[in-house]
Protein backbone atom coordinates (compact mmCIF):
# COMPACT_ATOMS: atom_id res chain seq x y z
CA UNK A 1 0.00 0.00 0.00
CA UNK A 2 2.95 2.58 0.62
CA UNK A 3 4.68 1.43 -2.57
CA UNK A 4 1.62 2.38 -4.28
CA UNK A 5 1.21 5.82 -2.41
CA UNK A 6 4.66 6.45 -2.86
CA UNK A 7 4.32 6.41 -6.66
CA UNK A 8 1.28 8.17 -7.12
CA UNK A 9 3.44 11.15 -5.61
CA UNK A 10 5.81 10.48 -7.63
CA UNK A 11 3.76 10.83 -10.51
CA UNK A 12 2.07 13.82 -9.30
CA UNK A 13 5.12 15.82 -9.11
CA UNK A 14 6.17 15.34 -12.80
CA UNK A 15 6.68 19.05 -13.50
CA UNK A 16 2.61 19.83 -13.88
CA UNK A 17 2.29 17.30 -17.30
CA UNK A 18 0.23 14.52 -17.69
CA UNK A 19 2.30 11.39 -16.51
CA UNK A 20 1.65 7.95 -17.23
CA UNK A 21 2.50 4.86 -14.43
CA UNK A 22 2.20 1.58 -15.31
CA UNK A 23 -0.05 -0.43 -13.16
CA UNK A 24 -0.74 -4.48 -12.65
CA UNK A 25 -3.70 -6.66 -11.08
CA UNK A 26 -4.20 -9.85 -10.87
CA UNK A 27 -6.71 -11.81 -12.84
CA UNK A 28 -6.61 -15.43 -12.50
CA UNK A 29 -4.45 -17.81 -10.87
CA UNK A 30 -4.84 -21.59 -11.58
CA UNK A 31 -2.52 -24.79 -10.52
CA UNK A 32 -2.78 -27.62 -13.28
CA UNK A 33 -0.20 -30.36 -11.53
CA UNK A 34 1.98 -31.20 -8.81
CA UNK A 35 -0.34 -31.43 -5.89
CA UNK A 36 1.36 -33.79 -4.09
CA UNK A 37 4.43 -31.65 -4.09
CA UNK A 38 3.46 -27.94 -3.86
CA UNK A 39 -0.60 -27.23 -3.48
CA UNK A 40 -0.86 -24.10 -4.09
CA UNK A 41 -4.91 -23.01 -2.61
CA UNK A 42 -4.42 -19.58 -4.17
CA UNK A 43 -7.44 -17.36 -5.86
CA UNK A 44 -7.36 -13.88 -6.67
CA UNK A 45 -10.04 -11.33 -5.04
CA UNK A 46 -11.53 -8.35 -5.53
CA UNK A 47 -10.28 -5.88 -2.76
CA UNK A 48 -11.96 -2.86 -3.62
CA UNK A 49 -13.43 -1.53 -6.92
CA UNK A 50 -10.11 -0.55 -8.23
CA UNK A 51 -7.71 -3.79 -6.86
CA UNK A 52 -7.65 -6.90 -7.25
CA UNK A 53 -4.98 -8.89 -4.80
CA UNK A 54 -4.03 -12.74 -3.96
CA UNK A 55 -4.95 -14.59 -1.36
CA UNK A 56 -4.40 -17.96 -0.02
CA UNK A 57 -2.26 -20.70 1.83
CA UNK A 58 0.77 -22.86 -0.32
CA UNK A 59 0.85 -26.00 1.49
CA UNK A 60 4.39 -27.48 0.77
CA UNK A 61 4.33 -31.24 1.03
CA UNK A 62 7.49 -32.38 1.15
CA UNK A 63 10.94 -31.78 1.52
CA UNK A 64 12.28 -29.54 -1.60
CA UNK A 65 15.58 -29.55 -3.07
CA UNK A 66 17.07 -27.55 -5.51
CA UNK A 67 16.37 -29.90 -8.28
CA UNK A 68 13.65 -28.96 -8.71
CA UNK A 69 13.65 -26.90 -12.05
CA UNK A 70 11.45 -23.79 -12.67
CA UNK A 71 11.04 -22.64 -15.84
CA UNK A 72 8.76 -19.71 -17.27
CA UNK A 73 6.68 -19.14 -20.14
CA UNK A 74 5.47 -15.84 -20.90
CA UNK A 75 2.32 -14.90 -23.49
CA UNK A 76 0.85 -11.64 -23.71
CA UNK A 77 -2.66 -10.15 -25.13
CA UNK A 78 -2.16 -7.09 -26.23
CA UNK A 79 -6.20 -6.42 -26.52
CA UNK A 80 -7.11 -8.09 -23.52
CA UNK A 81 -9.12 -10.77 -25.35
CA UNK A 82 -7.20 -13.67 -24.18
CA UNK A 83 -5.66 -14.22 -27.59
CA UNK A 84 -2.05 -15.07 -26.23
CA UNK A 85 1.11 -15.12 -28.12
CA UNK A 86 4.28 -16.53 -27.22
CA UNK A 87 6.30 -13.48 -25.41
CA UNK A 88 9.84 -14.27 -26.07
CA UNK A 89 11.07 -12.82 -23.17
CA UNK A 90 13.58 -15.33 -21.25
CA UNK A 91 13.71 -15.60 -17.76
CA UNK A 92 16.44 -17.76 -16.43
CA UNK A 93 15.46 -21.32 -15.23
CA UNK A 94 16.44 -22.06 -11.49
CA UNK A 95 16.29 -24.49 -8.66
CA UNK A 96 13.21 -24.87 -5.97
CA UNK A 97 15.60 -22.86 -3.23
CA UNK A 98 17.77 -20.97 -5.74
CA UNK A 99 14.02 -18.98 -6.75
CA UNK A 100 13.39 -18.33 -3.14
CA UNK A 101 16.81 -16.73 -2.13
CA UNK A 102 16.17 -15.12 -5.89
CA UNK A 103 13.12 -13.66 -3.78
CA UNK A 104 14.93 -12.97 -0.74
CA UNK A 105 18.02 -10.92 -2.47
CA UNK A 106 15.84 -9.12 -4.84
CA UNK A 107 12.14 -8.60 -3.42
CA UNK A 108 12.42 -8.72 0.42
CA UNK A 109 10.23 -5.85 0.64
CA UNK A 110 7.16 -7.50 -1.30
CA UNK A 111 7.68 -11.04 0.32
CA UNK A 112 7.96 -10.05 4.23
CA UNK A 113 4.59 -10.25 4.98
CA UNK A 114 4.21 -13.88 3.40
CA UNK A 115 3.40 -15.96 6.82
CA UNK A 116 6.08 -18.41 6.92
CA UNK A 117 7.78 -17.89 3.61
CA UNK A 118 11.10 -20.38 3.42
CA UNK A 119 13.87 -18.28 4.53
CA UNK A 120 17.42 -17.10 2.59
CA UNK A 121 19.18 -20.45 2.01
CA UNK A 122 17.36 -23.20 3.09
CA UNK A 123 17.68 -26.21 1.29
CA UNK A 124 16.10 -28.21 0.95
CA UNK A 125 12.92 -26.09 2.00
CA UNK A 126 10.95 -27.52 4.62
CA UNK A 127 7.41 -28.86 4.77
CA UNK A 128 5.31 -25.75 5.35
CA UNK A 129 2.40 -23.92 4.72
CA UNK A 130 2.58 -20.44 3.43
CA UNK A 131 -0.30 -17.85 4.01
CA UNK A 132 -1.07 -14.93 1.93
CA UNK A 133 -3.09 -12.24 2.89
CA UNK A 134 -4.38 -9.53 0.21
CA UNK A 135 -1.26 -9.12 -1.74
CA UNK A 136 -1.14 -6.55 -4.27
CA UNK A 137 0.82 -7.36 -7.21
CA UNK A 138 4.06 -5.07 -7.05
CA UNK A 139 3.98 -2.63 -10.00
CA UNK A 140 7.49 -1.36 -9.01
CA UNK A 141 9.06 -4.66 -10.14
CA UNK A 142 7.62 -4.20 -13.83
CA UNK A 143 10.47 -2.74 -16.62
CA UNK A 144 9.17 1.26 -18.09
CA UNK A 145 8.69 -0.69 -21.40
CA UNK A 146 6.39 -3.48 -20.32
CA UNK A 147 3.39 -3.34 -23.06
CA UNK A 148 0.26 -3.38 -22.13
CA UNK A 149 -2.67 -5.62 -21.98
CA UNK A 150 -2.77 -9.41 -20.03
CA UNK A 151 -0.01 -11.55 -19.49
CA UNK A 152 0.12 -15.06 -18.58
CA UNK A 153 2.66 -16.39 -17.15
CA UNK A 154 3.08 -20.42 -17.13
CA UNK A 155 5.56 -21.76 -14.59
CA UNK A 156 6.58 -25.26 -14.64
CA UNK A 157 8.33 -27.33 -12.17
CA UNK A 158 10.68 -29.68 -13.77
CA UNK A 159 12.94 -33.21 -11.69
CA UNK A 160 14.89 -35.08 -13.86
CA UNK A 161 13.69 -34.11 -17.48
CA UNK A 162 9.83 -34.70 -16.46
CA UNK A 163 7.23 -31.69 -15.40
CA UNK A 164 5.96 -32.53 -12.03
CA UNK A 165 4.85 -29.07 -11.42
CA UNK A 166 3.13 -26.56 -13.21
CA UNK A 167 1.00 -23.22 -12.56
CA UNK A 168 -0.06 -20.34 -13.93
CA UNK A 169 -1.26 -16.70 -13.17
CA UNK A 170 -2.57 -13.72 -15.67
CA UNK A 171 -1.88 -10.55 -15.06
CA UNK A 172 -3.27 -7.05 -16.71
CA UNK A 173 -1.05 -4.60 -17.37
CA UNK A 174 -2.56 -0.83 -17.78
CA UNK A 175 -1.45 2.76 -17.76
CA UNK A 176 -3.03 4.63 -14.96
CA UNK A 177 -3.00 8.42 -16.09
CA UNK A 178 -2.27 11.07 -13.19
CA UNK A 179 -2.31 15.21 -14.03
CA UNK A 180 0.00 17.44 -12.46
């Protein structure tokens, strides 16, 4: 909520012009496979008529090691119509506790209120379960460029050259106008 706050003011006090911020909600959020690893009870919720946040518990089921392989697909909709299109955009692929100290060192400030999140460098990550109370997606980690419209992004969790694990969330990306 500050983060957001903190850019508004930012945008107001671009030199009395129109300025343009980049904003993101959530839309969806939907776990196809790997239950019995990762369960993921997520759903997105309306907050208020203007947000849109995530809220749920990951139940971790077992012991995780960093073999476990993410790897991220990204499509984008530049209408909004859910006509996606390969993004090619590459994210680098990383281990189960690699992503979380990934987290740790780059987001700390958007991840400290996750009850019970695994902490910097433990591996293999515990079993655990993971609450998450109205979280906003954080604009601030988007690039100025980002195009508009709705993303999806498709993570998949991959041991030993087979997908155990796989999720996905969409996203819409929109410029909120502000005058000065």
């Amino acid at each position: 909520m500050v983060t957001t706050l903190v850019k508004l003011i930012l945008c107001l006090m671009a030199l009395g012009r129109t300025t343009t911020c980049l904003e993101i909600l959530f839309e969806q959020f939907d776990q196809f496979s790997g239950f019995d690893i990762v369960d993921m009870k997520l759903r997105v919720r309306k907050f208020n008529r203007t947000m849109t946040t995530l809220n749920g518990t990951i139940f971790i089921q077992q012991p995780i090691a960093n073999d476990l392989v993410f790897h991220t697909d990204m499509f984008h909709s530049r209408l909004g119509n859910q006509q996606f299109n390969h993004y090619p955009f590459k994210m680098p692929t990383c281990g189960f506790c690699d992503f979380f100290d990934n987290l740790h060192n780059m987001y700390e400030e958007h991840i400290h209120d996750i009850v019970n999140v695994p902490q910097l460098n433990e591996c293999p990550v515990r079993v655990r379960q993971a609450h998450i109370l109205d979280k906003v997606f954080p604009s601030s980690v988007l690039p100025p460029f980002c195009p508009t419209g709705l993303w999806k992004i498709v993570i998949s969790g991959w041991l030993q050259e087979e997908e155990k694990l796989s999720y996905q969330m969409v996203v819409k990306v929109y410029e909120n106008d502000f005058f000065g």
